[in-house]
N, C-alpha and C. Protein backbone atom coordinates (compact mmCIF):
# COMPACT_ATOMS: atom_id res chain seq x y z
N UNK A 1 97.02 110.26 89.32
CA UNK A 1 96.65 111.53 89.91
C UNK A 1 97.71 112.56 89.54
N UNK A 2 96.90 113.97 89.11
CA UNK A 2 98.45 114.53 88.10
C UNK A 2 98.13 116.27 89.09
N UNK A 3 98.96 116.45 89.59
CA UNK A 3 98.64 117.97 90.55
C UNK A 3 99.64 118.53 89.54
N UNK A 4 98.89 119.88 89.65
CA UNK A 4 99.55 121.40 89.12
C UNK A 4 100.54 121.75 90.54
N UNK A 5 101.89 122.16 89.60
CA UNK A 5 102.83 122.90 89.76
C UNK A 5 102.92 123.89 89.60
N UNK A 6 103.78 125.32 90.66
CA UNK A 6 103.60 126.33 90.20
C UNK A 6 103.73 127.12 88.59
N UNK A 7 104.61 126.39 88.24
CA UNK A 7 104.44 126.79 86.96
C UNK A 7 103.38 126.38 85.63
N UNK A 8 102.37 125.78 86.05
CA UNK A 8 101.19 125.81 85.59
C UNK A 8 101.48 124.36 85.05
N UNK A 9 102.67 123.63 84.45
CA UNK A 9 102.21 122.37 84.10
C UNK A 9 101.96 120.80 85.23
N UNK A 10 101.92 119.90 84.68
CA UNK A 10 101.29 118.73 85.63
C UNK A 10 102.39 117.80 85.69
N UNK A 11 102.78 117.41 87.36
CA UNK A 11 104.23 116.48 87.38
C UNK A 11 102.90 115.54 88.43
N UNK A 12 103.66 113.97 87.99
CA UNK A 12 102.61 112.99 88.82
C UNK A 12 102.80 113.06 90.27
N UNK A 13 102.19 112.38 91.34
CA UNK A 13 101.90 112.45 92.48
C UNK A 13 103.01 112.24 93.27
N UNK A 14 103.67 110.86 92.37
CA UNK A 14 104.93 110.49 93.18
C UNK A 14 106.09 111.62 93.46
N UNK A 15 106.16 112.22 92.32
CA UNK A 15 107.09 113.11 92.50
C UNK A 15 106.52 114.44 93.35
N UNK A 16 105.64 114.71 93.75
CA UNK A 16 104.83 115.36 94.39
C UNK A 16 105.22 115.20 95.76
N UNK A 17 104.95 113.50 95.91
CA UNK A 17 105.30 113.40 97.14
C UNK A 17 106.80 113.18 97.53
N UNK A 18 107.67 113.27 96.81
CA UNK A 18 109.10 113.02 96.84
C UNK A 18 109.47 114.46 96.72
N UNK A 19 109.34 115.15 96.11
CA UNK A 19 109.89 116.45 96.73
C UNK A 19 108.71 117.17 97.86
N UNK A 20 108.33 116.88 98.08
CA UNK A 20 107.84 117.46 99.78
C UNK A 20 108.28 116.71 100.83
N UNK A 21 108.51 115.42 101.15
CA UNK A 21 109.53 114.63 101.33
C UNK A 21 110.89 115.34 101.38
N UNK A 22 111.70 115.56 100.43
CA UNK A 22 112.79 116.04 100.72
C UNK A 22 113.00 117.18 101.05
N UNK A 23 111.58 117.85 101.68
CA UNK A 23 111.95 119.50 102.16
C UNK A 23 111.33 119.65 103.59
N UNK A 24 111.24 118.02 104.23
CA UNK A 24 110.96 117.74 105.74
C UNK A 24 112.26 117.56 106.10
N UNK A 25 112.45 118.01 107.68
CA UNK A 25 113.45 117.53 108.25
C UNK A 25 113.57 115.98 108.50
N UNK A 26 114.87 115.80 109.07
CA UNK A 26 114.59 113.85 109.08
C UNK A 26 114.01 113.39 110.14
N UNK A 27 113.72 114.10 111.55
CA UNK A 27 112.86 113.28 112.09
C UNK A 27 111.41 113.67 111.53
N UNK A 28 110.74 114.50 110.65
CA UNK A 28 109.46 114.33 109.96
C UNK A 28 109.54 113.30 108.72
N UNK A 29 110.48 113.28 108.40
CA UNK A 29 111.27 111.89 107.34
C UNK A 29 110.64 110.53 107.72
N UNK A 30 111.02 110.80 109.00
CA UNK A 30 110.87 109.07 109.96
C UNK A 30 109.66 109.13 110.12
N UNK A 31 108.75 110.32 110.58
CA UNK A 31 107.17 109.83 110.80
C UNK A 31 106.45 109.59 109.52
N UNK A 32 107.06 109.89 108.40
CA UNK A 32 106.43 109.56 107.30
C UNK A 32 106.48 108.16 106.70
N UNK A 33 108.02 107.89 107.39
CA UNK A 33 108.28 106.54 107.03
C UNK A 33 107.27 105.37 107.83
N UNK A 34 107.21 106.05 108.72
CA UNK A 34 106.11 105.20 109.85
C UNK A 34 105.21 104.99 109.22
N UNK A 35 104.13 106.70 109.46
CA UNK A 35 103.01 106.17 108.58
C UNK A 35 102.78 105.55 107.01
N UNK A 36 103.44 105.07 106.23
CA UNK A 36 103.56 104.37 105.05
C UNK A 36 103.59 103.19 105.76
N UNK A 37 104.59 102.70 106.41
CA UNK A 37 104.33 101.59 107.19
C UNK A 37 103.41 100.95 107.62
N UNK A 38 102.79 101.70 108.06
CA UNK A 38 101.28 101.60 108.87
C UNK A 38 100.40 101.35 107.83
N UNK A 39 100.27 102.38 106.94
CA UNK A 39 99.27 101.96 105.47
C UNK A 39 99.62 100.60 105.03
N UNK A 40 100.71 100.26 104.74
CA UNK A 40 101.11 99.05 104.46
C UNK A 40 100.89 97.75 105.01
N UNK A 41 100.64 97.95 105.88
CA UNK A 41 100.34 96.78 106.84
C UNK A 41 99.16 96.67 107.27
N UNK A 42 98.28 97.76 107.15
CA UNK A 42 96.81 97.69 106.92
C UNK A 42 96.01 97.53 105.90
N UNK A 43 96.29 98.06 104.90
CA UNK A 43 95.81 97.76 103.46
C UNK A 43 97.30 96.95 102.47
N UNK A 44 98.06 96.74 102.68
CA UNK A 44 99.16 95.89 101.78
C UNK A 44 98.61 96.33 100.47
N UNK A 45 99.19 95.28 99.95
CA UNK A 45 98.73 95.23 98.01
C UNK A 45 97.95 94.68 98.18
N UNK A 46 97.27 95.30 96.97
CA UNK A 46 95.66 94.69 96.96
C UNK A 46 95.90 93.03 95.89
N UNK A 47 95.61 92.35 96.94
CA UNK A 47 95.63 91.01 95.55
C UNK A 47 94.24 90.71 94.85
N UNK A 48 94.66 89.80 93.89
CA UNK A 48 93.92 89.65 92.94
C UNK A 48 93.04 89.08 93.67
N UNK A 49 92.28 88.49 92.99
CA UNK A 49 91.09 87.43 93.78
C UNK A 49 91.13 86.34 92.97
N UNK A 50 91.05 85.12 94.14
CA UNK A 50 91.36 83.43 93.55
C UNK A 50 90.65 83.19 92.94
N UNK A 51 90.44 82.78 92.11
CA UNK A 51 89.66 81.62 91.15
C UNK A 51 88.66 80.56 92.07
N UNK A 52 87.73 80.77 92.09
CA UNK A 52 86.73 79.95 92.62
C UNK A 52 87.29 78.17 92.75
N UNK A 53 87.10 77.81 93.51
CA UNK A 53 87.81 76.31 93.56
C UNK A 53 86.51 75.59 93.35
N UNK A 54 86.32 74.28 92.03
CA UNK A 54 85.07 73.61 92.58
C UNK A 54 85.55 72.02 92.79
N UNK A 55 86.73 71.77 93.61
CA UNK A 55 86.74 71.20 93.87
C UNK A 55 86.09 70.04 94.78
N UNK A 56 84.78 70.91 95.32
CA UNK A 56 83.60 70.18 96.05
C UNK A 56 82.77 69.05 95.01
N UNK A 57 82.89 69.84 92.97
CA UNK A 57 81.71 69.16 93.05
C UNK A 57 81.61 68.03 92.75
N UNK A 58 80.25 67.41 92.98
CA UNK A 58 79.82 66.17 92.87
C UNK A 58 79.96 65.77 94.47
N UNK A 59 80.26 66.27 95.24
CA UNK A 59 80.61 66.16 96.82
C UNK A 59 79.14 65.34 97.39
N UNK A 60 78.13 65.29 96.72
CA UNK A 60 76.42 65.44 97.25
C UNK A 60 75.94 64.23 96.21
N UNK A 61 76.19 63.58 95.50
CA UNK A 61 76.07 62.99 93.83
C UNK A 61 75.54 61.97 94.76
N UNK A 62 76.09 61.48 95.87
CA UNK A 62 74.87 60.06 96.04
C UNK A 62 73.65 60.27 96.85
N UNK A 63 73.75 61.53 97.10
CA UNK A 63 72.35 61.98 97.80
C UNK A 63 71.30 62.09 96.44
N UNK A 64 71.70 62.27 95.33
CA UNK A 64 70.82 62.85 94.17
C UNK A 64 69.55 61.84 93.96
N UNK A 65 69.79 60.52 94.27
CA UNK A 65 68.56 59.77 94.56
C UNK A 65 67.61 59.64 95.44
N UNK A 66 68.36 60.39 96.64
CA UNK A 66 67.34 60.09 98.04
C UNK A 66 66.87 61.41 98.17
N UNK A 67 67.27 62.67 97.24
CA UNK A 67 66.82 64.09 97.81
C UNK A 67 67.04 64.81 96.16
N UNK A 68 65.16 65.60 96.27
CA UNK A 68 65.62 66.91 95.46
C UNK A 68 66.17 67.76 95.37
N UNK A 69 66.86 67.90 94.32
CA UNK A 69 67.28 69.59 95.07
C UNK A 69 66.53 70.64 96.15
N UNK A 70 65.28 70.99 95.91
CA UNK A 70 64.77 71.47 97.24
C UNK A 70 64.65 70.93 98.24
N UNK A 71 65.07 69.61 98.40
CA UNK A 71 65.23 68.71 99.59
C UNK A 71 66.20 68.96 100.04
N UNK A 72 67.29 69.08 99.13
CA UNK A 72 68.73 69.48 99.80
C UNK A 72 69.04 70.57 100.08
N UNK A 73 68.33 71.51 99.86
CA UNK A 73 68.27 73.25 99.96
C UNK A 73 67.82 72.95 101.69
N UNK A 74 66.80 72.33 101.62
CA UNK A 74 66.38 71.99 102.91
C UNK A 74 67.17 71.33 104.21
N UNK A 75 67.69 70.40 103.65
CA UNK A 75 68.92 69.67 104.61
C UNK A 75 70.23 70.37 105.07
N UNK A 76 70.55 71.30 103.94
CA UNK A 76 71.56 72.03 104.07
C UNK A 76 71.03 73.42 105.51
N UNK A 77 70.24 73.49 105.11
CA UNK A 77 69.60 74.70 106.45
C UNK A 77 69.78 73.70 107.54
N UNK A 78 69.16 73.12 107.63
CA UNK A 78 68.85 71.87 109.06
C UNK A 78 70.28 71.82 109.48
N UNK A 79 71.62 71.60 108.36
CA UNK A 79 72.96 71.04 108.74
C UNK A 79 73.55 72.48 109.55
N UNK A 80 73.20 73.51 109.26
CA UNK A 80 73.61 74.98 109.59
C UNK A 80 73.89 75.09 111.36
């Protein structure tokens, strides 16, 4: 995110927010520090997302004789 400066060119956000930051007094310092805090601990870093585990399969392999798959589509509701 790139905001215009008065002098017409583009400095990034961070620094945006670091000098407005340093032209609060320090107890508006501290509520800023808060609320970052607060963001932080509500949304954190966004992590990646795990890798699907299929460590289940074959979990069902001796049912495969006594049930079709739509049999087991079926059993699985009933188990719910």
């Amino acid at each position: 995110m790139a905001v215009k400066n008065v002098e017409g060119g583009k400095i990034m956000a961070k620094q945006v927010i670091k000098v407005k930051l340093e032209e609060l007094p320090d107890d508006l310092k501290k509520e800023v520090m808060d609320y970052i805090e607060f963001l932080l601990q509500k949304y954190g870093k966004r992590r990646k997302k795990e890798k699907f585990n299929f460590d289940w399969e074959g979990g069902l392999s001796e049912l495969k004789e006594r049930y079709s798959s739509v049999e087991l589509q079926h059993k699985a509701l009933e188990w719910r």
